[in-house]
N, C-alpha and C. Protein backbone atom coordinates (compact mmCIF):
# COMPACT_ATOMS: atom_id res chain seq x y z
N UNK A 1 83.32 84.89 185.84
CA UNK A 1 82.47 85.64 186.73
C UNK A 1 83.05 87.04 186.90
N UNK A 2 82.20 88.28 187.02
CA UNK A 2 83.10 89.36 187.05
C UNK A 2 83.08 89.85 187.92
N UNK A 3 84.13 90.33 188.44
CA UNK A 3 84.69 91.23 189.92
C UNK A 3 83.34 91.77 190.66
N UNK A 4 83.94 92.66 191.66
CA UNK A 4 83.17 93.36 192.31
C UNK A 4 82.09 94.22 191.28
N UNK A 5 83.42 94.92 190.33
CA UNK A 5 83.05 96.54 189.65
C UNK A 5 82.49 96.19 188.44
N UNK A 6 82.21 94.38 188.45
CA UNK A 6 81.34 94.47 187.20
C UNK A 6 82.43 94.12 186.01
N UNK A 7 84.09 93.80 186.36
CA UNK A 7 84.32 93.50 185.09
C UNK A 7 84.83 92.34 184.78
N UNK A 8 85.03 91.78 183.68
CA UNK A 8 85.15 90.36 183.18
C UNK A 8 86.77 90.61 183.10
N UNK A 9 87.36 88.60 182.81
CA UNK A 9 88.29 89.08 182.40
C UNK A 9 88.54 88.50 181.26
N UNK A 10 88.93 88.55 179.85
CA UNK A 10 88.90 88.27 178.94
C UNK A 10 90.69 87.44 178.06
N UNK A 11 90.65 86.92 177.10
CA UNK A 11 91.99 86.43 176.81
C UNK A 11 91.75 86.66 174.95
N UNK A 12 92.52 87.20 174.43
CA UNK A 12 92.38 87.35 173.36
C UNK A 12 93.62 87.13 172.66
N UNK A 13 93.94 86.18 171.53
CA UNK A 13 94.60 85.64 170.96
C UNK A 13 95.28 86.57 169.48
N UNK A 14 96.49 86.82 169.18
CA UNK A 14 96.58 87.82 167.75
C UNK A 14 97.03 87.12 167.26
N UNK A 15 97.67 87.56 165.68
CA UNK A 15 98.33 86.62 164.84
C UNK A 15 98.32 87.49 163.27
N UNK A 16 99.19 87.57 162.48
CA UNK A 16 99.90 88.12 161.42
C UNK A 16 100.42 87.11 161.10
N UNK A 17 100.83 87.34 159.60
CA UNK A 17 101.75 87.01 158.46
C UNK A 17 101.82 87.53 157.63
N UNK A 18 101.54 88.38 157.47
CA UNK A 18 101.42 89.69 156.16
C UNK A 18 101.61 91.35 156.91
N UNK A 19 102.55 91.88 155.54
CA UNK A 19 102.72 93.50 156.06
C UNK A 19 103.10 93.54 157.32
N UNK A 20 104.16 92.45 157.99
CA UNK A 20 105.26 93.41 158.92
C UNK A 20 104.22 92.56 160.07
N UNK A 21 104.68 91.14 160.26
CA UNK A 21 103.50 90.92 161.43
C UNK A 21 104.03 90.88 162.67
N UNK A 22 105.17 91.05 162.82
CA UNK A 22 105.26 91.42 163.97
C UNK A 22 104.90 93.24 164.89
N UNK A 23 104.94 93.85 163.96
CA UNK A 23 104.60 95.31 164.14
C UNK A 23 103.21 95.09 163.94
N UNK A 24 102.40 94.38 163.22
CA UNK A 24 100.84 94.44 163.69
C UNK A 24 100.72 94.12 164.65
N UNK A 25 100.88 92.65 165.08
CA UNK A 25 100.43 92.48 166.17
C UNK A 25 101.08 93.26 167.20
N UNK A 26 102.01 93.50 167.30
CA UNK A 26 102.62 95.04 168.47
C UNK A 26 101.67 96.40 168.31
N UNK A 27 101.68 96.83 167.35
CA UNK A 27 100.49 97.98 167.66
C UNK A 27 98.54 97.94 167.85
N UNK A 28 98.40 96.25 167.86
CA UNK A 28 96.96 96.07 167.63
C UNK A 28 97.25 95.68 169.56
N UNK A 29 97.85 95.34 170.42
CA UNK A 29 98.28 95.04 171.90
C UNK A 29 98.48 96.49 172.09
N UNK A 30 98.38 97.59 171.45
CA UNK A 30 98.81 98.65 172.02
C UNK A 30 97.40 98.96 172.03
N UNK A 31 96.42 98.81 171.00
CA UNK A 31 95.39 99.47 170.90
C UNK A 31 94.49 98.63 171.79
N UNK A 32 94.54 97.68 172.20
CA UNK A 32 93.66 96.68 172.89
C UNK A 32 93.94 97.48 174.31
N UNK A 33 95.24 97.81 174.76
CA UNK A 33 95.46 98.82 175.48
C UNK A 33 94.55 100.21 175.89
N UNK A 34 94.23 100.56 174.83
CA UNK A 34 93.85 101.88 174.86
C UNK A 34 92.14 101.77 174.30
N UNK A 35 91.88 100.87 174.72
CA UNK A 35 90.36 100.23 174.36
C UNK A 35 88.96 100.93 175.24
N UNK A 36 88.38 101.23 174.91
CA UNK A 36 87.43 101.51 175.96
C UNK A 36 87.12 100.56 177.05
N UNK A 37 86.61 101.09 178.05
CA UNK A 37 85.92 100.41 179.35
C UNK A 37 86.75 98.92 178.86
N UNK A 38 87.55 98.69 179.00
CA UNK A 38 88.65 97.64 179.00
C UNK A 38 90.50 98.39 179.83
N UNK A 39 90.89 97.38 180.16
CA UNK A 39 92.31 97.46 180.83
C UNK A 39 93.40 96.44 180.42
N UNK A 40 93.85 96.22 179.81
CA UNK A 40 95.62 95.53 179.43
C UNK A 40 95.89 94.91 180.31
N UNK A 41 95.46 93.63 181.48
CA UNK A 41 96.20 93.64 182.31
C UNK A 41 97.59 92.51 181.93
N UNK A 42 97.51 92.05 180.69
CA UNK A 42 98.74 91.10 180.73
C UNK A 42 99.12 90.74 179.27
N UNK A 43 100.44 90.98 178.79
CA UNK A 43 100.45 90.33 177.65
C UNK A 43 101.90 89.47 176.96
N UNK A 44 101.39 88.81 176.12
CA UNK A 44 102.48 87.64 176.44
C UNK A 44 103.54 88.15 175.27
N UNK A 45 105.06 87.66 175.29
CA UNK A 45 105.76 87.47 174.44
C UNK A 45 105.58 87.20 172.71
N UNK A 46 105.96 87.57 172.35
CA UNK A 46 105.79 87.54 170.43
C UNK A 46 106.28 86.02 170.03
N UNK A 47 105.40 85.26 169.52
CA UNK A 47 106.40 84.05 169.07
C UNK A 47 105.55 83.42 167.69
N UNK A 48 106.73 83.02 166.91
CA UNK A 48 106.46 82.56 165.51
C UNK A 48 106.44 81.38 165.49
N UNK A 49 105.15 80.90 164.81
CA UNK A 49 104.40 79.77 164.15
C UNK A 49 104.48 79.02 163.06
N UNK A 50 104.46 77.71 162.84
CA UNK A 50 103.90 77.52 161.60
C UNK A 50 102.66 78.12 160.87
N UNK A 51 102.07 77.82 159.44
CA UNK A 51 100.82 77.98 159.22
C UNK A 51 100.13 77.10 159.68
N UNK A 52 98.93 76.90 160.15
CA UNK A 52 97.82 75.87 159.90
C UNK A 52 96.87 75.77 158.73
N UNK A 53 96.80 74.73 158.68
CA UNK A 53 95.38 74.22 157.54
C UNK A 53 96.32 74.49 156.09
N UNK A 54 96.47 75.80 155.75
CA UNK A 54 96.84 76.46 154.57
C UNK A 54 98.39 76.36 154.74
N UNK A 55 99.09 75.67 154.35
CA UNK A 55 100.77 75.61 154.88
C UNK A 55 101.44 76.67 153.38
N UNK A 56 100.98 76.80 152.36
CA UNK A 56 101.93 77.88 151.50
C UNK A 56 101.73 79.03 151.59
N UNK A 57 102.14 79.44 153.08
CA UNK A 57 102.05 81.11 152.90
C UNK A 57 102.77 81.42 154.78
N UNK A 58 103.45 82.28 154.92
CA UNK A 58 104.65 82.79 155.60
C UNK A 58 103.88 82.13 157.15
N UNK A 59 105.57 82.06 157.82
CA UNK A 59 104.64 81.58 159.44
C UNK A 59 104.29 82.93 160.31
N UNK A 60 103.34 82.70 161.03
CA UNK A 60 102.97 83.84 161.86
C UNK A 60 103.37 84.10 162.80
N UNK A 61 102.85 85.44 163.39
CA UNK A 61 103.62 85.93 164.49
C UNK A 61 102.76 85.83 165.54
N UNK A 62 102.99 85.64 166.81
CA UNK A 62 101.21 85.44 168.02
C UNK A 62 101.45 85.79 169.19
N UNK A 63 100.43 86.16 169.96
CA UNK A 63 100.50 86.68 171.24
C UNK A 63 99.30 86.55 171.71
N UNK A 64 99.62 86.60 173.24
CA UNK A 64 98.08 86.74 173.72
C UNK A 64 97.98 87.85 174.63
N UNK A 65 96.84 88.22 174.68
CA UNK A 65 96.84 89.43 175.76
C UNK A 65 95.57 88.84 176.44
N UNK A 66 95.79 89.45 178.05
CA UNK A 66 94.63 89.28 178.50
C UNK A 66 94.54 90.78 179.13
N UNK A 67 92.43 90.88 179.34
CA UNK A 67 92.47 92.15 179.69
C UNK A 67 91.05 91.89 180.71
N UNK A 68 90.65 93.13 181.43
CA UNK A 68 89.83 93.40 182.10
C UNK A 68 88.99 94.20 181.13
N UNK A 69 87.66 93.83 181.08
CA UNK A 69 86.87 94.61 180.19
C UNK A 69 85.38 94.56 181.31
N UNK A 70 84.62 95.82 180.31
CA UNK A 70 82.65 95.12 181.02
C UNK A 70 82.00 95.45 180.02
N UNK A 71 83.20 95.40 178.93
CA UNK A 71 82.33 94.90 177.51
C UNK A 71 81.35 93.67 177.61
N UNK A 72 80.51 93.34 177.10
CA UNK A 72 79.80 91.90 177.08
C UNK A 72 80.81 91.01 175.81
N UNK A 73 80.67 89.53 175.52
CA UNK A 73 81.34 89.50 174.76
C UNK A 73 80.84 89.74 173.35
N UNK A 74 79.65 89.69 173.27
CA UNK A 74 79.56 90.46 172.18
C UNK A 74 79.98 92.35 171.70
N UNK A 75 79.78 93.03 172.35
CA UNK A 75 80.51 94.17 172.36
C UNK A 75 82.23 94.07 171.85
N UNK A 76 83.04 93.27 172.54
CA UNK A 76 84.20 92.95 172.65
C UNK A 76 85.00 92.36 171.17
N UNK A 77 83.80 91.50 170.56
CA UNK A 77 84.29 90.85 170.01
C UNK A 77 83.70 91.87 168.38
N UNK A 78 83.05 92.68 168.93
CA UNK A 78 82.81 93.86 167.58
C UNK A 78 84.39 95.08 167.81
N UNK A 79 85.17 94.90 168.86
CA UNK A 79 85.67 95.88 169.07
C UNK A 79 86.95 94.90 168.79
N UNK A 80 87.25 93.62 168.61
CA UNK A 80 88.18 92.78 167.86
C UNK A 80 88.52 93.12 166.45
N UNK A 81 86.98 93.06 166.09
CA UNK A 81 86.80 93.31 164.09
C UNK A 81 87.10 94.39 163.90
N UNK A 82 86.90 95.77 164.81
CA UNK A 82 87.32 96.97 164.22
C UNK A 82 88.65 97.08 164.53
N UNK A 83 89.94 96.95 165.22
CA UNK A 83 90.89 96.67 165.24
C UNK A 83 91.28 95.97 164.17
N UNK A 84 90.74 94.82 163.78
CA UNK A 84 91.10 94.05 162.62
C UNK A 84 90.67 94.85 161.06
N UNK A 85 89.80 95.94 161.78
CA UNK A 85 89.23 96.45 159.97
C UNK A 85 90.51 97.61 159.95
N UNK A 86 90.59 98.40 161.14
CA UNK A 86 92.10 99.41 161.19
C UNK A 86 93.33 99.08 160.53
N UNK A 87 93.60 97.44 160.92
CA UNK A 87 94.99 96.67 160.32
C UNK A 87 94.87 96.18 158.86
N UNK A 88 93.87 96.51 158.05
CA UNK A 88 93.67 96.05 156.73
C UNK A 88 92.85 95.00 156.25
N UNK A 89 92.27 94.21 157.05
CA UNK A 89 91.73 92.65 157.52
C UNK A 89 90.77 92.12 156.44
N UNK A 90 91.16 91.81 155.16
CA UNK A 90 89.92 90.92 154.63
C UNK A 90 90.06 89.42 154.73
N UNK A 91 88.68 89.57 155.42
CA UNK A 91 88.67 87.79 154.60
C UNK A 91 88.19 87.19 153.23
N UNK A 92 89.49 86.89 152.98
CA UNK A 92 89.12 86.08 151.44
C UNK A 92 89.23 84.36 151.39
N UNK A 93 89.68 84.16 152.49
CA UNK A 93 89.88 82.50 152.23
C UNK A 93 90.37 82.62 153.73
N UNK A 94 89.70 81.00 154.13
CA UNK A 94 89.55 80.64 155.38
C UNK A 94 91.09 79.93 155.79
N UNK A 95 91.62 80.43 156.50
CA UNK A 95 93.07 80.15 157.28
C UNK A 95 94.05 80.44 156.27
N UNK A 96 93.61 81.59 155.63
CA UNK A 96 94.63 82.29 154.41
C UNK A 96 95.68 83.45 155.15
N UNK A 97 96.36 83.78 154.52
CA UNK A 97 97.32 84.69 154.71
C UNK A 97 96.38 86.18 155.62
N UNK A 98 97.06 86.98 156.70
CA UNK A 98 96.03 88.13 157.28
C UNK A 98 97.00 88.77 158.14
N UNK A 99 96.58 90.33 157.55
CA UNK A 99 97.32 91.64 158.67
C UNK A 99 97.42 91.34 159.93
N UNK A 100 96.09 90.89 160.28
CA UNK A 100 95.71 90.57 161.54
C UNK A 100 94.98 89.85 161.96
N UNK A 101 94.72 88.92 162.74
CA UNK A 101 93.39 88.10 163.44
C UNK A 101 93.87 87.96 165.15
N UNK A 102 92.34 88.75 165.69
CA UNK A 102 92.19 88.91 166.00
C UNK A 102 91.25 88.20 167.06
N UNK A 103 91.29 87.09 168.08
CA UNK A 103 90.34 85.79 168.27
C UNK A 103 89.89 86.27 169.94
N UNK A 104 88.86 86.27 170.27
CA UNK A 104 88.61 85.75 171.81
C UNK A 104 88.52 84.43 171.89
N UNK A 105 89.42 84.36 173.21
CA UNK A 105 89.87 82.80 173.29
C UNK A 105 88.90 82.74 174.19
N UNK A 106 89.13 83.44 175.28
CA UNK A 106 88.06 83.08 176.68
C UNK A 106 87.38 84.28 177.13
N UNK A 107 86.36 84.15 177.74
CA UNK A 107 85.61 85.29 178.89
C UNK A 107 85.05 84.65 180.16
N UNK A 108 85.91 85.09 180.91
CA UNK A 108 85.74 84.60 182.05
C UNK A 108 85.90 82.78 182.13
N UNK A 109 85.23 82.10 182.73
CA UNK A 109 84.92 80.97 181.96
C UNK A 109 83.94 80.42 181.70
N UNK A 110 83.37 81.49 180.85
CA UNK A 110 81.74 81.29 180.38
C UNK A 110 82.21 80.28 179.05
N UNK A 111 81.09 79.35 178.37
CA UNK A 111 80.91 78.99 177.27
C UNK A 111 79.46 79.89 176.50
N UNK A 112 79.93 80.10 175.04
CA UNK A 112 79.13 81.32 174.40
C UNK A 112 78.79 80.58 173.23
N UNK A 113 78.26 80.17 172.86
CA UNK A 113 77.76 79.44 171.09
C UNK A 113 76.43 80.75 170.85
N UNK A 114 76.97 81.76 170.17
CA UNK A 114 75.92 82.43 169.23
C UNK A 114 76.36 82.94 167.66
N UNK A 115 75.74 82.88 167.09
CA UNK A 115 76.28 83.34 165.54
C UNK A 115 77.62 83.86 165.39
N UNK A 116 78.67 83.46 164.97
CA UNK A 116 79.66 84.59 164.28
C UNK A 116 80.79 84.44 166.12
N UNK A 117 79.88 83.62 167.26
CA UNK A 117 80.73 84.17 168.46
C UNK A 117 81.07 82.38 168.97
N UNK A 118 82.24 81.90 169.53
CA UNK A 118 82.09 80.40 170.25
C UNK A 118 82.84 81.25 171.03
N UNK A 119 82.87 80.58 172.36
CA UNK A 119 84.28 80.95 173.12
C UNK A 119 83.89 79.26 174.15
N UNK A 120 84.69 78.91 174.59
CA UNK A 120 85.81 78.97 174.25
C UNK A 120 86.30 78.83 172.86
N UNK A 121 87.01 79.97 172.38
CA UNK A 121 87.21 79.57 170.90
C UNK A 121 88.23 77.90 170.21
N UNK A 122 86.80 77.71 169.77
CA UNK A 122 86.80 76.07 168.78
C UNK A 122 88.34 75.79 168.45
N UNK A 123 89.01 74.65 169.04
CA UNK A 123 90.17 74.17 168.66
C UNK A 123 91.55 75.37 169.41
N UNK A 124 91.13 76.04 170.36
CA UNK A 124 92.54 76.68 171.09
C UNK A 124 93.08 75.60 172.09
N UNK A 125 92.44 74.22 172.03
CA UNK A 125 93.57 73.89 173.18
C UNK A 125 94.09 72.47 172.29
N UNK A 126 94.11 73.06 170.84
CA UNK A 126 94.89 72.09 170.19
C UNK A 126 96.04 72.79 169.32
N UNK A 127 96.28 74.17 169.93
CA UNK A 127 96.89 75.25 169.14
C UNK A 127 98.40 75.40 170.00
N UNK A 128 99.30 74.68 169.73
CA UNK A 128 100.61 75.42 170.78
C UNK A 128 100.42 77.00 170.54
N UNK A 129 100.52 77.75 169.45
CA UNK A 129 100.77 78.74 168.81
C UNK A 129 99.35 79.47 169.70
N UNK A 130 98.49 79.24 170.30
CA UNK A 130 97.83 79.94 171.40
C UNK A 130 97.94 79.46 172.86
N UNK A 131 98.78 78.52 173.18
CA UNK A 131 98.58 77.89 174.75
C UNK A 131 99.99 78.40 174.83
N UNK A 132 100.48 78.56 174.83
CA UNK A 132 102.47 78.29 174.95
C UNK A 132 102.02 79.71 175.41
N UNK A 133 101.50 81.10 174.77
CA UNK A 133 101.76 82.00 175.18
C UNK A 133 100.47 82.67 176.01
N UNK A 134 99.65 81.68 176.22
CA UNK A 134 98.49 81.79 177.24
C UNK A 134 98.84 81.32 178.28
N UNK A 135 99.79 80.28 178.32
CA UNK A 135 100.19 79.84 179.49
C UNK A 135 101.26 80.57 180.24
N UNK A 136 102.34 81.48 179.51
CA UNK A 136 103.10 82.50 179.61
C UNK A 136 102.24 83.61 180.41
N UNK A 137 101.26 83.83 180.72
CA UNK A 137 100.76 85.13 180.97
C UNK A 137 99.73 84.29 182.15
N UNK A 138 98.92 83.09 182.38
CA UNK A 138 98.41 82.17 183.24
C UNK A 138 98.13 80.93 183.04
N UNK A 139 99.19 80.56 183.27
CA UNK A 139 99.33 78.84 183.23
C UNK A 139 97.96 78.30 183.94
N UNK A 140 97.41 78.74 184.44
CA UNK A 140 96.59 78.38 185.38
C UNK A 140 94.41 78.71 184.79
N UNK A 141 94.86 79.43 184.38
CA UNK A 141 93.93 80.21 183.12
C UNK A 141 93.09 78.44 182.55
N UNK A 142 91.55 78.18 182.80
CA UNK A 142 90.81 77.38 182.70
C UNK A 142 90.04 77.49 180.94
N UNK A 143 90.34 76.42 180.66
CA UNK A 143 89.64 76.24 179.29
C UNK A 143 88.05 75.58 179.77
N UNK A 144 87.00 76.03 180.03
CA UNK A 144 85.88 75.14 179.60
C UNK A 144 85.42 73.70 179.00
N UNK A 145 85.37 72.98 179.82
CA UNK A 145 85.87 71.29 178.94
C UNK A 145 87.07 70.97 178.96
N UNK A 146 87.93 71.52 179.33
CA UNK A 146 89.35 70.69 178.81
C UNK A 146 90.37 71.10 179.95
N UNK A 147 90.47 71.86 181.08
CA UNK A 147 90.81 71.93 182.23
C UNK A 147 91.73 73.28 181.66
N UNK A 148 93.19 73.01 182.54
CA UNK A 148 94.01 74.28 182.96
C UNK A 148 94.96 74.61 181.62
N UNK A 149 95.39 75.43 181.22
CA UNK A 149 96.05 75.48 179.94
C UNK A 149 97.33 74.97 180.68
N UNK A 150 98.16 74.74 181.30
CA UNK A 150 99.49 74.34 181.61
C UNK A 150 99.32 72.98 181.61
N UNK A 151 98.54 72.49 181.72
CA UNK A 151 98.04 70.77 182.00
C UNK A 151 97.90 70.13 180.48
N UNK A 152 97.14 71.20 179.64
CA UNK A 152 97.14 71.01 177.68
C UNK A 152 98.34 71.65 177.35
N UNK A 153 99.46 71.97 177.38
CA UNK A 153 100.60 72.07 176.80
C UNK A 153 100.91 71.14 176.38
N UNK A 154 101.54 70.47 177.19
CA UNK A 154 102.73 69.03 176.81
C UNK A 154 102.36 68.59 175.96
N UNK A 155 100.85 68.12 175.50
CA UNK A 155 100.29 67.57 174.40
C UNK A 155 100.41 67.94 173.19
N UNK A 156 101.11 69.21 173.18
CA UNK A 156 101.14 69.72 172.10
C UNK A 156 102.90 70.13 171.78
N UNK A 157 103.67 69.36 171.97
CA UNK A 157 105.17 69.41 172.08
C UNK A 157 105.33 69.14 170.69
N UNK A 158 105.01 68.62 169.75
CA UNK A 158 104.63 68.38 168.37
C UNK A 158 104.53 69.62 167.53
N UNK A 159 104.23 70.61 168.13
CA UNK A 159 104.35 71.79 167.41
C UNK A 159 105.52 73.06 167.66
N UNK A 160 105.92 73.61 166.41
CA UNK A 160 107.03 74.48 167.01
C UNK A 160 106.48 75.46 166.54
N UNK A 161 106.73 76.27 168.38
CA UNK A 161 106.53 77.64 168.07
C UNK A 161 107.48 78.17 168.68
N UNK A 162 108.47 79.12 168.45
CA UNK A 162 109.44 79.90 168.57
C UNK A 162 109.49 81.17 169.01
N UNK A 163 110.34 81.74 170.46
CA UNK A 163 110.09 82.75 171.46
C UNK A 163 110.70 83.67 170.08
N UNK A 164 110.05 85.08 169.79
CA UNK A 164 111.09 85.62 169.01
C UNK A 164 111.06 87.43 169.79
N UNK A 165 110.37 87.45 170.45
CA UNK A 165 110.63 88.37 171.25
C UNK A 165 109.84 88.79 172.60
N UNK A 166 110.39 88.62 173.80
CA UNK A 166 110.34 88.34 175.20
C UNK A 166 110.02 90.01 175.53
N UNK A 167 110.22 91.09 174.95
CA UNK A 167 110.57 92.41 175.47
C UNK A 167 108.75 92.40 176.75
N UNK A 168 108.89 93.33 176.90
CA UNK A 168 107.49 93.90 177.70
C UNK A 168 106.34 92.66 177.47
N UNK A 169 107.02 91.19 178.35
CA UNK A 169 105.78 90.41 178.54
C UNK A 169 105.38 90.61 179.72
């Protein structure tokens, strides 16, 4: 639901393994920063992943940021892809190697099923490598269907994901 002034608050998920992914995802949190009619208000620690789905190709790097926007989420999630087209971003194969990806996890706690858009985005509360550092920034932060992200952690102790840098969370 959005504030007084009209704005939402949004959670958006990054992730690299190619070309230096920890410096992508550090300068794509800078630019999410400097986003239009959007605000930075929180972002989590850098931490490295396994792959999913596709396991021969480097582990990634992830973070989450959350922000204040009155983007709609469609707006938002065009202003994801161009960030992702800035960092080099093709898709050639589905859970393949990438500069950047770029995911809305949540808005507000609306549920969204339209072309090309889900939120809550499909399979984040089976992802340590997105809850560990969603929960870092609001443990408390509501998934749609599946309750509080601090409550879906533990379930996911099975996966290692690794703090690799704490600086400006």
């Amino acid at each position: 639901m959005p504030d007084r002034a009209g704005y939402h608050t949004a959670y958006v998920g990054l992730g690299s393994n190619i070309d230096d992914p920890a410096n992508q995802v550090t300068r794509a949190i800078a630019q999410l920063a400097r986003m239009p009619h959007s605000r930075l208000t929180a972002r989590s620690a850098l931490y490295e992943s396994a792959p999913v789905g596709k396991l021969d190709q480097p582990a990634f790097v992830n973070a989450v940021a959350m922000l204040s926007t009155s983007l709609s989420p469609v707006e938002l999630l065009q202003a994801l892809l161009d960030i992702e087209a800035l960092h080099g971003r093709v898709r050639i194969e589905r859970n393949g190697p990438r500069t950047l990806d770029l995911d809305l996890l949540l808005y507000d706690e609306q549920i969204i099923h339209q072309p090309g858009l889900d939120v809550p985005h499909p399979r984040m509360h089976e992802r340590a490598f997105v809850l560990i550092p969603l929960s870092e920034i609001n443990p408390a932060a509501i998934i749609p269907g599946r309750g509080a992200v601090a409550a879906l952690v533990p379930a996911l102790s099975n996966q290692s994901v690794t703090l690799i840098d704490a600086t400006e969370s």
